[in-house]
C-alpha atoms as a PDB file:
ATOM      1  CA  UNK A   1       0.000   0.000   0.000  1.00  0.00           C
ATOM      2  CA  UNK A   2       2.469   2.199   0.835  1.00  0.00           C
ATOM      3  CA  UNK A   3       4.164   1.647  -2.791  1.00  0.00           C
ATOM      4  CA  UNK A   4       0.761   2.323  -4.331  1.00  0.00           C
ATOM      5  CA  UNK A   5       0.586   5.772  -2.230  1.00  0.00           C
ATOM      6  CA  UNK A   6       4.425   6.947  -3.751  1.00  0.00           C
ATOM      7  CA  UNK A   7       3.378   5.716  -6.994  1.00  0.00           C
ATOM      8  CA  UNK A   8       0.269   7.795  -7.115  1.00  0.00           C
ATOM      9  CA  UNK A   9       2.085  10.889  -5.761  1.00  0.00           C
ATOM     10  CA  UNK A  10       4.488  10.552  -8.353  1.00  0.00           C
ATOM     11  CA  UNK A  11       2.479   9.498 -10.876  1.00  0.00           C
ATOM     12  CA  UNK A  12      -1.143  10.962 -10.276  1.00  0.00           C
ATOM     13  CA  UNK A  13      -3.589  10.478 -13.116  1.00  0.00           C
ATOM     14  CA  UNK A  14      -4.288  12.896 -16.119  1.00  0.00           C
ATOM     15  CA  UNK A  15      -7.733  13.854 -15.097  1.00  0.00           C
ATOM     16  CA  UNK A  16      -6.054  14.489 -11.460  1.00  0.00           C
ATOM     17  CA  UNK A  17      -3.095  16.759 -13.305  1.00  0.00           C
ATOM     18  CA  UNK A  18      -5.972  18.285 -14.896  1.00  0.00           C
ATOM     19  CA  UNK A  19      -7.872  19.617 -12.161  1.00  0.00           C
ATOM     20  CA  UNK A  20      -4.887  20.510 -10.380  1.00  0.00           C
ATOM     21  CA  UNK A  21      -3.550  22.268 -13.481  1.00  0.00           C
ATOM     22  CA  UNK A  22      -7.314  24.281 -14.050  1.00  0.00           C
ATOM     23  CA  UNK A  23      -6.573  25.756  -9.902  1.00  0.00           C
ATOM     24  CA  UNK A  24      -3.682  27.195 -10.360  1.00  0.00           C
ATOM     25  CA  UNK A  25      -3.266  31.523 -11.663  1.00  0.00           C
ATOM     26  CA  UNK A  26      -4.038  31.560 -14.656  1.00  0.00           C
ATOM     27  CA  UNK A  27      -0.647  34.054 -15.690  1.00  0.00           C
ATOM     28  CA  UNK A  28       1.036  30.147 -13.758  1.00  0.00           C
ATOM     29  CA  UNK A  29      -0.818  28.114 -16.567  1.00  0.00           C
ATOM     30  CA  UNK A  30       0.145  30.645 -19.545  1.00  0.00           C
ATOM     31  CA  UNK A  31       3.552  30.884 -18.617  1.00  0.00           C
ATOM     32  CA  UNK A  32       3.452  27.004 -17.774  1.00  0.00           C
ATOM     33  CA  UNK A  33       2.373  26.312 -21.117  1.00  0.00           C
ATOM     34  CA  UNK A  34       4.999  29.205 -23.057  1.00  0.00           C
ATOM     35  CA  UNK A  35       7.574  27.124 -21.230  1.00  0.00           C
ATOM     36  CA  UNK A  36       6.735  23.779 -22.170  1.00  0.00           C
ATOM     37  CA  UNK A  37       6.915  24.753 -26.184  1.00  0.00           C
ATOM     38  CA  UNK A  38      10.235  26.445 -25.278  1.00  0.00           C
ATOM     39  CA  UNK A  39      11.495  23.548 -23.368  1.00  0.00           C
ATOM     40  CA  UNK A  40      10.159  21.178 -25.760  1.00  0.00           C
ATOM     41  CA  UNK A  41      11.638  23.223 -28.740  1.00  0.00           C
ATOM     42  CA  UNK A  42      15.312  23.649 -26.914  1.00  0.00           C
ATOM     43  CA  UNK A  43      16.029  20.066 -26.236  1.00  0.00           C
ATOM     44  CA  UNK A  44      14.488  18.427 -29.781  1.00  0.00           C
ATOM     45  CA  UNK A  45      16.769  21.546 -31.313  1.00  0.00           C
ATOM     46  CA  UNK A  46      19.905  20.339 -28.874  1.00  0.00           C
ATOM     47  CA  UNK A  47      19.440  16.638 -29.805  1.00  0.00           C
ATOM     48  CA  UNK A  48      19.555  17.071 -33.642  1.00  0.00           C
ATOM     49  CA  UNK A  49      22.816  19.013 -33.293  1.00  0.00           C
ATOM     50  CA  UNK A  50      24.384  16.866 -31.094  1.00  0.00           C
ATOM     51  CA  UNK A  51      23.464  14.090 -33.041  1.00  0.00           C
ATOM     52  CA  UNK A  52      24.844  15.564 -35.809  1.00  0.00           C
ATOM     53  CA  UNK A  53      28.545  16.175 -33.873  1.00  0.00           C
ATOM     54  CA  UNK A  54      29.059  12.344 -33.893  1.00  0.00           C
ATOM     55  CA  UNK A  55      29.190  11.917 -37.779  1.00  0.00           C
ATOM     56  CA  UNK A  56      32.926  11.944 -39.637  1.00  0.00           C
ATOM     57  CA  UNK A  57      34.376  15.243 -40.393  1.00  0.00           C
ATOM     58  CA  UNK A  58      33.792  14.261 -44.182  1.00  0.00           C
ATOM     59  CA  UNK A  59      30.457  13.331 -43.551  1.00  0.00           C
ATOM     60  CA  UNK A  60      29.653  15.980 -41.551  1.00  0.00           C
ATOM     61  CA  UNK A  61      30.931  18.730 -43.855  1.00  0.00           C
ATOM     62  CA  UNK A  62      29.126  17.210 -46.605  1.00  0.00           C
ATOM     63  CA  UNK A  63      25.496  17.182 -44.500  1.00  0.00           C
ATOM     64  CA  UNK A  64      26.545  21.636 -45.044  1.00  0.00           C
ATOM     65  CA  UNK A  65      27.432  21.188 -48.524  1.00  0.00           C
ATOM     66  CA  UNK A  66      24.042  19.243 -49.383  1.00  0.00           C
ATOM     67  CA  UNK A  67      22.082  21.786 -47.061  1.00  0.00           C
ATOM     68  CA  UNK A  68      23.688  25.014 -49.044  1.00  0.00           C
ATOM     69  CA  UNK A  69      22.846  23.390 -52.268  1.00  0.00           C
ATOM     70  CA  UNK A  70      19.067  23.320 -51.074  1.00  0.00           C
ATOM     71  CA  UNK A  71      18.578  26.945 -49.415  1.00  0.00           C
ATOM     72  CA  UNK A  72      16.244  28.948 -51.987  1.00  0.00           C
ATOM     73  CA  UNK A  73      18.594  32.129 -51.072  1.00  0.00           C
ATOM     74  CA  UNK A  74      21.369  30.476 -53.380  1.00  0.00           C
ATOM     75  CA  UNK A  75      19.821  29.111 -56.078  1.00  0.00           C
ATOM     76  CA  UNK A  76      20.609  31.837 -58.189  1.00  0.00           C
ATOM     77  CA  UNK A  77      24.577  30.832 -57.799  1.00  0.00           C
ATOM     78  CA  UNK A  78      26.115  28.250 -60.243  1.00  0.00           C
ATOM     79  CA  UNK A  79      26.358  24.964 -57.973  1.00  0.00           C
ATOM     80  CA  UNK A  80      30.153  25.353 -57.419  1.00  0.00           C
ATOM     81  CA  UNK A  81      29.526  28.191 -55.759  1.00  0.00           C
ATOM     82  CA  UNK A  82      27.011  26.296 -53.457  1.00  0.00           C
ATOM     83  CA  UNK A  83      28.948  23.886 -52.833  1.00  0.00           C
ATOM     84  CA  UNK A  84      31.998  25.814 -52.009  1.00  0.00           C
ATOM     85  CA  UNK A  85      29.646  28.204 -49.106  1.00  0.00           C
ATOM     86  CA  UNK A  86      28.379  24.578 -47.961  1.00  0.00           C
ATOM     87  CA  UNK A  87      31.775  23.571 -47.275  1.00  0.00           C
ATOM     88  CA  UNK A  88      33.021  26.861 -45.883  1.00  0.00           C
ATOM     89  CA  UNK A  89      30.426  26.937 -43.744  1.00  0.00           C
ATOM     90  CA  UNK A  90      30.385  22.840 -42.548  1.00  0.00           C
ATOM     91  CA  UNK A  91      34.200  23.463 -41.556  1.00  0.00           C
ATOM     92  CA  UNK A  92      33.893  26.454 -39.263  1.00  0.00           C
ATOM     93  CA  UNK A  93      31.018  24.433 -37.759  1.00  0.00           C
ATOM     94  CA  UNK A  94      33.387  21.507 -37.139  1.00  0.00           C
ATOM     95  CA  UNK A  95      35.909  24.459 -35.740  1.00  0.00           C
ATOM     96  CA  UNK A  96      33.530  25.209 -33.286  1.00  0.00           C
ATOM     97  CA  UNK A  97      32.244  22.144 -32.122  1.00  0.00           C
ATOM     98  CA  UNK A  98      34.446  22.574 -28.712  1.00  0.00           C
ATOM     99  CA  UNK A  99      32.017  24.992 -27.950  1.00  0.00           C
ATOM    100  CA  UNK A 100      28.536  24.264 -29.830  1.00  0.00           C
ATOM    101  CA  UNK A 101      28.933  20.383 -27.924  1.00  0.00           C
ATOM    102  CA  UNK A 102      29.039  22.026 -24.583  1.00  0.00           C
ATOM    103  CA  UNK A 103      26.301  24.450 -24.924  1.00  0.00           C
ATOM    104  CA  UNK A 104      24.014  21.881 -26.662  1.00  0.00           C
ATOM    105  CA  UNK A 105      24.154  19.256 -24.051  1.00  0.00           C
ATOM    106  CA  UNK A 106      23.351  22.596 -21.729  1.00  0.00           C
ATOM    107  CA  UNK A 107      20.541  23.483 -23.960  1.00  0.00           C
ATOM    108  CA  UNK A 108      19.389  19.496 -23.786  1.00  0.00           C
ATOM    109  CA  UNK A 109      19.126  19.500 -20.064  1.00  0.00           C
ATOM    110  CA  UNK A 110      17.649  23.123 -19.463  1.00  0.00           C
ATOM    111  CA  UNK A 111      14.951  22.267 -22.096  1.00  0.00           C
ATOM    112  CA  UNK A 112      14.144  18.920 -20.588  1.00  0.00           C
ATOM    113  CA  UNK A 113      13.509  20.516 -17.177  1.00  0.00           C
ATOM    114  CA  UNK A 114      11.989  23.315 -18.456  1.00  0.00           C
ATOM    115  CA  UNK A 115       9.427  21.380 -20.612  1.00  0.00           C
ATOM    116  CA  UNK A 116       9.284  18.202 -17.360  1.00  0.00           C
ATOM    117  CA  UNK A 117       9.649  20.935 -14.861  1.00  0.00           C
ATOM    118  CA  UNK A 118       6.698  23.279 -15.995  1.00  0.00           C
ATOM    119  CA  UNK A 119       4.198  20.068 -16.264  1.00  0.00           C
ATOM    120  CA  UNK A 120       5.152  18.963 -13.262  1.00  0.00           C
ATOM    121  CA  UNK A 121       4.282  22.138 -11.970  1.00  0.00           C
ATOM    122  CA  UNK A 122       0.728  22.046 -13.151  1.00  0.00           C
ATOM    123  CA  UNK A 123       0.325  19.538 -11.604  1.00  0.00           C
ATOM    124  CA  UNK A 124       1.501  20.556  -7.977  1.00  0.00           C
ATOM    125  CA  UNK A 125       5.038  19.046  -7.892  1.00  0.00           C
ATOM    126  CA  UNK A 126       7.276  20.549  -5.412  1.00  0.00           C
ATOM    127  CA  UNK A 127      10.357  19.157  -7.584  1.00  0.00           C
ATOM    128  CA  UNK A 128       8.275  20.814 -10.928  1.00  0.00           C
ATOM    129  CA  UNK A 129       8.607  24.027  -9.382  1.00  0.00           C
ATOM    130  CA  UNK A 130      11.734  24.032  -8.193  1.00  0.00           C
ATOM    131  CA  UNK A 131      13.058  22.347 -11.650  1.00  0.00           C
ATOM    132  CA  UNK A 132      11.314  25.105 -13.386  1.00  0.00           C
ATOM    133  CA  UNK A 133      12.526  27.959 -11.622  1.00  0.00           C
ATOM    134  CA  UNK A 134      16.017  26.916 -11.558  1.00  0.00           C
ATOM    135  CA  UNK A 135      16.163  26.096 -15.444  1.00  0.00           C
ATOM    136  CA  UNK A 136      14.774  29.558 -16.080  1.00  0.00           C
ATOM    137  CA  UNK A 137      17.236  30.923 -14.312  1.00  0.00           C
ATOM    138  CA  UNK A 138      19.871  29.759 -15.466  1.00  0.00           C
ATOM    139  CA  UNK A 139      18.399  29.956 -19.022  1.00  0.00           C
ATOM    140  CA  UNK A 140      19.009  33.682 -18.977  1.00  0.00           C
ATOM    141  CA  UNK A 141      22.786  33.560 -19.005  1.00  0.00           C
ATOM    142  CA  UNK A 142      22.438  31.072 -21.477  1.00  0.00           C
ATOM    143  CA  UNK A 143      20.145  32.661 -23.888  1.00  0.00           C
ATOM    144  CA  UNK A 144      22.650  35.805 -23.771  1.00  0.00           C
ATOM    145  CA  UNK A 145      25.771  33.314 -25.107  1.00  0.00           C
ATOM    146  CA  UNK A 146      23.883  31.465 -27.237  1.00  0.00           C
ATOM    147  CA  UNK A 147      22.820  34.622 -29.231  1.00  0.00           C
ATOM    148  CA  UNK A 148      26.054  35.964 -29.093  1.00  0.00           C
ATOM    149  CA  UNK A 149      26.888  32.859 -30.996  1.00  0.00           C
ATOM    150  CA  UNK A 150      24.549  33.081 -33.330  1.00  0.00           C
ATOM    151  CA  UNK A 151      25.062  36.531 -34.180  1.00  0.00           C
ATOM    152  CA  UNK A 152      29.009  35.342 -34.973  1.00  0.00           C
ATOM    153  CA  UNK A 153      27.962  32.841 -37.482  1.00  0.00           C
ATOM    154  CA  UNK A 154      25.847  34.975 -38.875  1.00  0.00           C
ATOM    155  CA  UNK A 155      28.466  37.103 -39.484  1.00  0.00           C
ATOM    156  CA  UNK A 156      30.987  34.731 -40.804  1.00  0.00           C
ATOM    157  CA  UNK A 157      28.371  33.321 -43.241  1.00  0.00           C
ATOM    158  CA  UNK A 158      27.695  37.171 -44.584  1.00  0.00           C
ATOM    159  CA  UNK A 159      31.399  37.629 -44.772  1.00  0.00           C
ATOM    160  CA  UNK A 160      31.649  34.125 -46.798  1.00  0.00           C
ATOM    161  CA  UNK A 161      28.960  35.026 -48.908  1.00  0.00           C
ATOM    162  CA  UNK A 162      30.140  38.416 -50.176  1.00  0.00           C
ATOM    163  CA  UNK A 163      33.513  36.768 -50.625  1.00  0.00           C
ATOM    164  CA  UNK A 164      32.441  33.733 -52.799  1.00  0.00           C
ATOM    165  CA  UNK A 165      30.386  36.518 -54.784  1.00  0.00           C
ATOM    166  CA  UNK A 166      33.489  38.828 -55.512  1.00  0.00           C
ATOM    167  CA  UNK A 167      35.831  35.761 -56.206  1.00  0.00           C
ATOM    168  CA  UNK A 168      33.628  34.383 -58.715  1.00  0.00           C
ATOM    169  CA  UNK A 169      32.271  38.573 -60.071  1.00  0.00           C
ATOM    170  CA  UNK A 170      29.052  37.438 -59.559  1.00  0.00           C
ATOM    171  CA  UNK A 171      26.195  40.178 -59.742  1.00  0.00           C
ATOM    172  CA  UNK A 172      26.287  43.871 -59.941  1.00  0.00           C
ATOM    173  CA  UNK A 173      27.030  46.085 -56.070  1.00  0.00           C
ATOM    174  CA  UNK A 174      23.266  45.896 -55.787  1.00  0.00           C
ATOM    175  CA  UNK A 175      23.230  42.375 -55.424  1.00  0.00           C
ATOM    176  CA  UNK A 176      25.682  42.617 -52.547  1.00  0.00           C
ATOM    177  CA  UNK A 177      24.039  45.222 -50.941  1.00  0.00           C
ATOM    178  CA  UNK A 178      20.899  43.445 -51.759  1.00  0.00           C
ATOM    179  CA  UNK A 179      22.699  40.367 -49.467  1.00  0.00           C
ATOM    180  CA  UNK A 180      23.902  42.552 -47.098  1.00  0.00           C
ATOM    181  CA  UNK A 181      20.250  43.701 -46.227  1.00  0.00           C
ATOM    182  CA  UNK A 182      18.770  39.897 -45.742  1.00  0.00           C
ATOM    183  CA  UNK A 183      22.038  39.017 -43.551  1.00  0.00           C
ATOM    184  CA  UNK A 184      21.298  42.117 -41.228  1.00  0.00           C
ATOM    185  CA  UNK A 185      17.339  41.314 -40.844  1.00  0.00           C
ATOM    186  CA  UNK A 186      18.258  37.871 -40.443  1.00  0.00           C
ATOM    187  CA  UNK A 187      20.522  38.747 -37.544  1.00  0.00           C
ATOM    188  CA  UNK A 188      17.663  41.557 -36.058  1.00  0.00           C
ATOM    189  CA  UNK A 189      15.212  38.104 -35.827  1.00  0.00           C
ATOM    190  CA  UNK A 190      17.934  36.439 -34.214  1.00  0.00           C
ATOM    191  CA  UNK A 191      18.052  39.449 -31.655  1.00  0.00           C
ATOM    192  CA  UNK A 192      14.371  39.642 -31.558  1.00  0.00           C
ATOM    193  CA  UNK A 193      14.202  35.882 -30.560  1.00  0.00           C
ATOM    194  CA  UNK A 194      16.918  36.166 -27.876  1.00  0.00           C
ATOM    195  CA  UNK A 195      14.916  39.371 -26.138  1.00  0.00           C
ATOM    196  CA  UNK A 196      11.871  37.350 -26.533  1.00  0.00           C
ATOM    197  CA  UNK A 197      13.226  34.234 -24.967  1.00  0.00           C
ATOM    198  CA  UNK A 198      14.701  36.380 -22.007  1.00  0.00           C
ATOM    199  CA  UNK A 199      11.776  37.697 -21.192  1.00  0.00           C
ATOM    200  CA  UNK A 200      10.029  34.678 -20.861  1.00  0.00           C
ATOM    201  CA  UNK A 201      12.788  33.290 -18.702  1.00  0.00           C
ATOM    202  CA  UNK A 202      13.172  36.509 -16.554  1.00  0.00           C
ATOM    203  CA  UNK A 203       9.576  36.622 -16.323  1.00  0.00           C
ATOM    204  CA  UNK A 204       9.078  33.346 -15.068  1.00  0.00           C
ATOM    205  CA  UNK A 205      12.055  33.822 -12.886  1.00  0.00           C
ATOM    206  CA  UNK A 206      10.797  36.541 -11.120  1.00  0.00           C
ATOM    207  CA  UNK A 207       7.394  35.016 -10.634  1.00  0.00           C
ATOM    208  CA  UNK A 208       7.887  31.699  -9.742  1.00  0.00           C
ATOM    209  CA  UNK A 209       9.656  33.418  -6.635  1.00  0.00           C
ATOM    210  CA  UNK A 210       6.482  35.154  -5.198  1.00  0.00           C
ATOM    211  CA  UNK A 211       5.786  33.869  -1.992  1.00  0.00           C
ATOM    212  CA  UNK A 212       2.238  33.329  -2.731  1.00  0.00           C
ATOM    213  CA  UNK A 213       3.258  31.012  -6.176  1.00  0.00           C
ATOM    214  CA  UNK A 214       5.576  29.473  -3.736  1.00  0.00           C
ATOM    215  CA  UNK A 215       2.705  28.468  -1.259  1.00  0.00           C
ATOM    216  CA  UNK A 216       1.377  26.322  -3.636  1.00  0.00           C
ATOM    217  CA  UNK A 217       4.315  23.872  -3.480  1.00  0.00           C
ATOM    218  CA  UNK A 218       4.428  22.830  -0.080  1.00  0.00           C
ATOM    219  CA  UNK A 219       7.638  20.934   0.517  1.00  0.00           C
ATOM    220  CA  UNK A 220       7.074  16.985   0.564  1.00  0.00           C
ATOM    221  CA  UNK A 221       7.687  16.202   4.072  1.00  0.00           C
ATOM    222  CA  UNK A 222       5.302  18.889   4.812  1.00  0.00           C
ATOM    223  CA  UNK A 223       2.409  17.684   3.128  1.00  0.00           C
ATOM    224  CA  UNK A 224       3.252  13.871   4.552  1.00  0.00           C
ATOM    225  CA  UNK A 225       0.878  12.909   7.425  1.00  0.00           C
END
């Protein structure tokens, strides 16, 4: 009996999680549900990355090549231009693998406790709160590097383009500048998305810490009769 009783804390039913969900603020169950995507997003994202880290250097670097040759933004280059940005670009990724590995297996585990730790939450976990709060916090620092990043490859691959172009006098200045333009809106979305994701994560932060959301998680031993 006393097996059964853990088991059904642990793992209470989904019309149970349901009414416990439906009590909660509702600002708990929107931000609950914002975080879940996110999480959910972060560590499918992470996994396909890292997954793509344990190929060969040759096959890896080809998986860029094939991609480049596919983007509708350079179709209008002659394929060995293509092919040489695809390999360009699949070798500074392999370059930076010592730190995209690190912050991807970061990204894994934030997004799994984000995405765990919000649903868990719902449903009146202690640990989901906790696991929640702490991943958000910490996903603040890490949404500040990981745009950073992003912002630097972004770069390179402008600079790459624009050199490809003038090695092989492809296009007239306008088309450059016309390249030049997409690069820099890319890179505002990327800085859109980064502001975006911090204030969900600062946000959720801040009010996870209330004392009243903080009430609703008694600790364990607490609620233990």
């Amino acid at each position: 009996m006393c097996v059964k009783r853990r088991a059904a804390r642990l793992f209470p039913s989904a019309a149970a999680c349901y009414t416990r969900a439906m009590k909660r603020p509702p600002l708990l169950i929107v931000l609950a549900v914002l975080t879940m995507v996110a999480g959910g997003f972060r560590a499918c994202s992470s996994l396909n990355e890292l997954t793509t880290f344990t190929l060969p250097r040759d096959t890896f670097v080809k998986l860029y090549r094939e991609q480049a040759e596919s983007v509708p933004a350079t179709q209008l280059m002659p394929p060995s231009a293509r092919e040489k940005l695809g390999e360009q670009a699949g070798e500074q990724a392999w370059a930076r693998r010592g730190v995209a590995i690190p912050l991807g297996v970061v990204n894994l585990v934030l997004g799994f406790l984000l995405f765990f730790g919000a649903m868990r939450a719902l449903a009146g976990s202690h640990w989901g709160h906790g696991a929640w709060e702490w991943a958000a916090r910490l996903s603040v620092p890490y949404v500040v590097v990981s745009t950073a990043m992003q912002l630097v490859v972004l770069r390179d691959a402008a600079s790459q383009v624009t050199a490809v172009m003038r090695e092989m006098g492809m296009g007239p200045p306008a088309t450059s500048a016309m390249t030049d333009m997409v690069g820099t809106m890319i890179q505002f979305a990327v800085v859109i998305g980064g502001l975006l994701a911090l204030a969900l994560y600062v946000t959720c932060w801040v009010y996870l810490r209330r004392q009243e959301i903080r009430a609703l998680y008694p600790a364990p031993a607490a609620t233990e009769e």
